[in-house]
C-alpha atoms as a PDB file:
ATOM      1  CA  UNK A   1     -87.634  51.408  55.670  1.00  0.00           C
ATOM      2  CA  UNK A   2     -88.978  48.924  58.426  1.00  0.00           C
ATOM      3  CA  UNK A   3     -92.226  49.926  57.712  1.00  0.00           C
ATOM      4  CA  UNK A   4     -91.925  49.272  53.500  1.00  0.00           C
ATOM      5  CA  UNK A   5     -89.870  45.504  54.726  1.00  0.00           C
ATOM      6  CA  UNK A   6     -93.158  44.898  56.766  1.00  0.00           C
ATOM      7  CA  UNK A   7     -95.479  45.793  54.333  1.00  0.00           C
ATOM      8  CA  UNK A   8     -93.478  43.461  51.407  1.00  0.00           C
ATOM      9  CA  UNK A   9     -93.278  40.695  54.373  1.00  0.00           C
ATOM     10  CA  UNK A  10     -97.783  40.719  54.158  1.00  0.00           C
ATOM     11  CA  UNK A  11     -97.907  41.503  50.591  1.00  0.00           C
ATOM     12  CA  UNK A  12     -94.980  38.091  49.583  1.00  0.00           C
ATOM     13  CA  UNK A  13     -96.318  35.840  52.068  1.00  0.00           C
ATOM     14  CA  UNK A  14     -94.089  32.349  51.255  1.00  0.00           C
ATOM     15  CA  UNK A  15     -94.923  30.394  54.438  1.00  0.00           C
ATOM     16  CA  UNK A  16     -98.440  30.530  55.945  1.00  0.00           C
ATOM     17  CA  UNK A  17     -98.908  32.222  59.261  1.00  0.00           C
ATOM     18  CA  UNK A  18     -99.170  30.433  62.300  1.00  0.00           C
ATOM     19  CA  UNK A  19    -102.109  28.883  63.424  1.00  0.00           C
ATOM     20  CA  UNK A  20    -104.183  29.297  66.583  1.00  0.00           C
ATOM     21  CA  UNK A  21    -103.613  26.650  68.587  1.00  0.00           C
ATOM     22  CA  UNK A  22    -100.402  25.582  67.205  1.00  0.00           C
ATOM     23  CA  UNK A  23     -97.584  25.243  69.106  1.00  0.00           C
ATOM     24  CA  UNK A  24     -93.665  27.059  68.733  1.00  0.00           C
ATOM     25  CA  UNK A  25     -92.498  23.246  67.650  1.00  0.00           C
ATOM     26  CA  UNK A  26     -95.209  22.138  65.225  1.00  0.00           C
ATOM     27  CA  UNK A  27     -95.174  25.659  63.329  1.00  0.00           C
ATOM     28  CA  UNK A  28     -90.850  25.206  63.191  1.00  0.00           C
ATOM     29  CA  UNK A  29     -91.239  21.859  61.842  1.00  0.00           C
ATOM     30  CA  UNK A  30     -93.892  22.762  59.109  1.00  0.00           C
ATOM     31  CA  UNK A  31     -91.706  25.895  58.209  1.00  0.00           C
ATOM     32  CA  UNK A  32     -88.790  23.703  57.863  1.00  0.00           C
ATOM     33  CA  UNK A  33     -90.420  20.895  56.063  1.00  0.00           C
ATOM     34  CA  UNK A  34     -92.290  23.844  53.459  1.00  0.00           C
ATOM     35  CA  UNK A  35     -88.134  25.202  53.076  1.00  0.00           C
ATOM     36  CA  UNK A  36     -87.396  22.053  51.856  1.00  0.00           C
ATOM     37  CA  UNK A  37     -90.181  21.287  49.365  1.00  0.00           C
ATOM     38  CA  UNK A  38     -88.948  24.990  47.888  1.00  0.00           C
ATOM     39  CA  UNK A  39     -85.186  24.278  47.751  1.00  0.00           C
ATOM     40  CA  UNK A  40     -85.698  20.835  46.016  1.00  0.00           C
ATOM     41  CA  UNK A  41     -88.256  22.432  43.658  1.00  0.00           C
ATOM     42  CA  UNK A  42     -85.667  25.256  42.978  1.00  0.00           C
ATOM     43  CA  UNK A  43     -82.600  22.954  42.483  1.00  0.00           C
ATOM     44  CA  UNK A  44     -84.565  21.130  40.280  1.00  0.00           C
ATOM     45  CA  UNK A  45     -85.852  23.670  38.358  1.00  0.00           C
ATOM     46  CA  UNK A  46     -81.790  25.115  37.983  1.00  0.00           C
ATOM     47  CA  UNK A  47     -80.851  21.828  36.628  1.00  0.00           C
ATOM     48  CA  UNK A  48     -83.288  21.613  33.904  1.00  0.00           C
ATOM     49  CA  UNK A  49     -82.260  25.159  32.873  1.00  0.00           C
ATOM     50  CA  UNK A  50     -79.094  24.340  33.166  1.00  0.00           C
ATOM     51  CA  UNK A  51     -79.352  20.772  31.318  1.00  0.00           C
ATOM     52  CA  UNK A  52     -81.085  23.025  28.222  1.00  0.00           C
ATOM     53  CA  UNK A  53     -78.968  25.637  28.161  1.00  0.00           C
ATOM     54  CA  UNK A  54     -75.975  22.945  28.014  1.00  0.00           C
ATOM     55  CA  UNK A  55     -77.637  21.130  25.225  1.00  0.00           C
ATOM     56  CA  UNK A  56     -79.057  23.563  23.446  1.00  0.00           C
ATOM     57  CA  UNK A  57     -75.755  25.845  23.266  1.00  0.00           C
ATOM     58  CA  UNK A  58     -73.836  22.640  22.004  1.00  0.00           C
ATOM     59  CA  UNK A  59     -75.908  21.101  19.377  1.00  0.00           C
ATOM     60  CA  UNK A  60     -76.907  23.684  17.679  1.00  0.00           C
ATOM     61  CA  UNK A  61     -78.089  23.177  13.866  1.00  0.00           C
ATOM     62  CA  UNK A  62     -78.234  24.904  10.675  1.00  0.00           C
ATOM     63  CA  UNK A  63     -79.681  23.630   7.548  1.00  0.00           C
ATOM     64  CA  UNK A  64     -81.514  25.339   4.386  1.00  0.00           C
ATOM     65  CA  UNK A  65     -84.540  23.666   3.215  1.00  0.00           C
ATOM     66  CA  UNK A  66     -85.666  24.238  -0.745  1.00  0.00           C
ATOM     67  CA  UNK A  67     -88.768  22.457  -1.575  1.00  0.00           C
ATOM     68  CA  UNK A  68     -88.615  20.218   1.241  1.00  0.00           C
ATOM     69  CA  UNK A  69     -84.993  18.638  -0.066  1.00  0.00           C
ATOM     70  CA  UNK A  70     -81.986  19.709   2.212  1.00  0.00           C
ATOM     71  CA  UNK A  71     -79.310  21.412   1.142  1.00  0.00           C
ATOM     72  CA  UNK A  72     -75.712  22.136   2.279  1.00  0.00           C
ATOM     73  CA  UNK A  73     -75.299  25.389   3.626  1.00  0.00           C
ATOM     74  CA  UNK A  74     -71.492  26.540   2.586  1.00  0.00           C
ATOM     75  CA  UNK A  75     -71.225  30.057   5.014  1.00  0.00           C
ATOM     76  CA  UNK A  76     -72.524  31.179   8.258  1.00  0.00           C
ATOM     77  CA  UNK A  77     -71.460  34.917   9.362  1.00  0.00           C
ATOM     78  CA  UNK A  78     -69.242  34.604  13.027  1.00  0.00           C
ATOM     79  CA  UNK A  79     -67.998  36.782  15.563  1.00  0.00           C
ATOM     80  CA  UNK A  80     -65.569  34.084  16.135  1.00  0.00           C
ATOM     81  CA  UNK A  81     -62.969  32.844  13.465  1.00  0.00           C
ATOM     82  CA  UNK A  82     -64.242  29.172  13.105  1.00  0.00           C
ATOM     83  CA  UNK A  83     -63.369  26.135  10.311  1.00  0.00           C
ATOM     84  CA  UNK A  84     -65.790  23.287   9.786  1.00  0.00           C
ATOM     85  CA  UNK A  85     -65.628  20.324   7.879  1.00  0.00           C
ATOM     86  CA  UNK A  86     -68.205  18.199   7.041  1.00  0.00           C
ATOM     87  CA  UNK A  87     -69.290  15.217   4.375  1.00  0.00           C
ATOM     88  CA  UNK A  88     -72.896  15.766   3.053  1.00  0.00           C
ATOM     89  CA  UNK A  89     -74.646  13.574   0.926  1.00  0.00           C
ATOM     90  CA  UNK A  90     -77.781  15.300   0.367  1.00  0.00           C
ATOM     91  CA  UNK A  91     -76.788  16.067  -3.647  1.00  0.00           C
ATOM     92  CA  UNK A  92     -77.949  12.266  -4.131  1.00  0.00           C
ATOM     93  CA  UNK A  93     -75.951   9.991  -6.482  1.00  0.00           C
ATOM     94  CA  UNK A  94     -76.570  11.362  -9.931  1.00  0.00           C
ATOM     95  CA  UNK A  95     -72.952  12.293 -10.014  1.00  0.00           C
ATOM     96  CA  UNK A  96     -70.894   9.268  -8.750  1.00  0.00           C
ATOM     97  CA  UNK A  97     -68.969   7.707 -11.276  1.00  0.00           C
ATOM     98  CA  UNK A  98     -70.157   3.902 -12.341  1.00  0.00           C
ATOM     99  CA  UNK A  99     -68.010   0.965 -12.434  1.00  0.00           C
END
């Protein structure tokens, strides 16, 4: 098993291998400083999945599209029991009464 954790260590190299010449302290610091280039990079790669997946599972929208004119959509099959009310004013005005 040591030798296949060895072998994974060459093959997944993340932080370069020390130099000749370079001393215990210089190799720590460049080790540390290349950890915390990859954490920020990491956290902020999480946040921006996490920021879309946020928005992305909230606003989600459905609309039907005839002829490039918009049109209510009345059902959408659910899992979930779910009411929704909503005002839409694509029909246009042909059928409001005049004054």
């Amino acid at each position: 098993m040591k030798k296949y954790i060895e072998k994974v260590k060459r093959m997944v190299r993340i932080f370069p291998g020390r130099q000749e010449g370079q001393s215990k302290e210089e190799y720590a610091r460049q080790r540390v400083l290349l950890g915390m280039k990859y954490g920020a990079f990491l956290l902020a790669a999480f946040a921006v999945l996490r920021g879309v997946l946020v928005v992305a599972g909230e606003s989600m929208t459905v609309s039907s599209s005839v002829d490039g004119r918009e049109l209510p959509i009345y059902c959408v099959e659910r899992d979930e029991k779910k009411i929704a009310l909503s005002f839409d004013a694509a029909w246009g005005n042909e059928r409001l009464m005049e004054e």
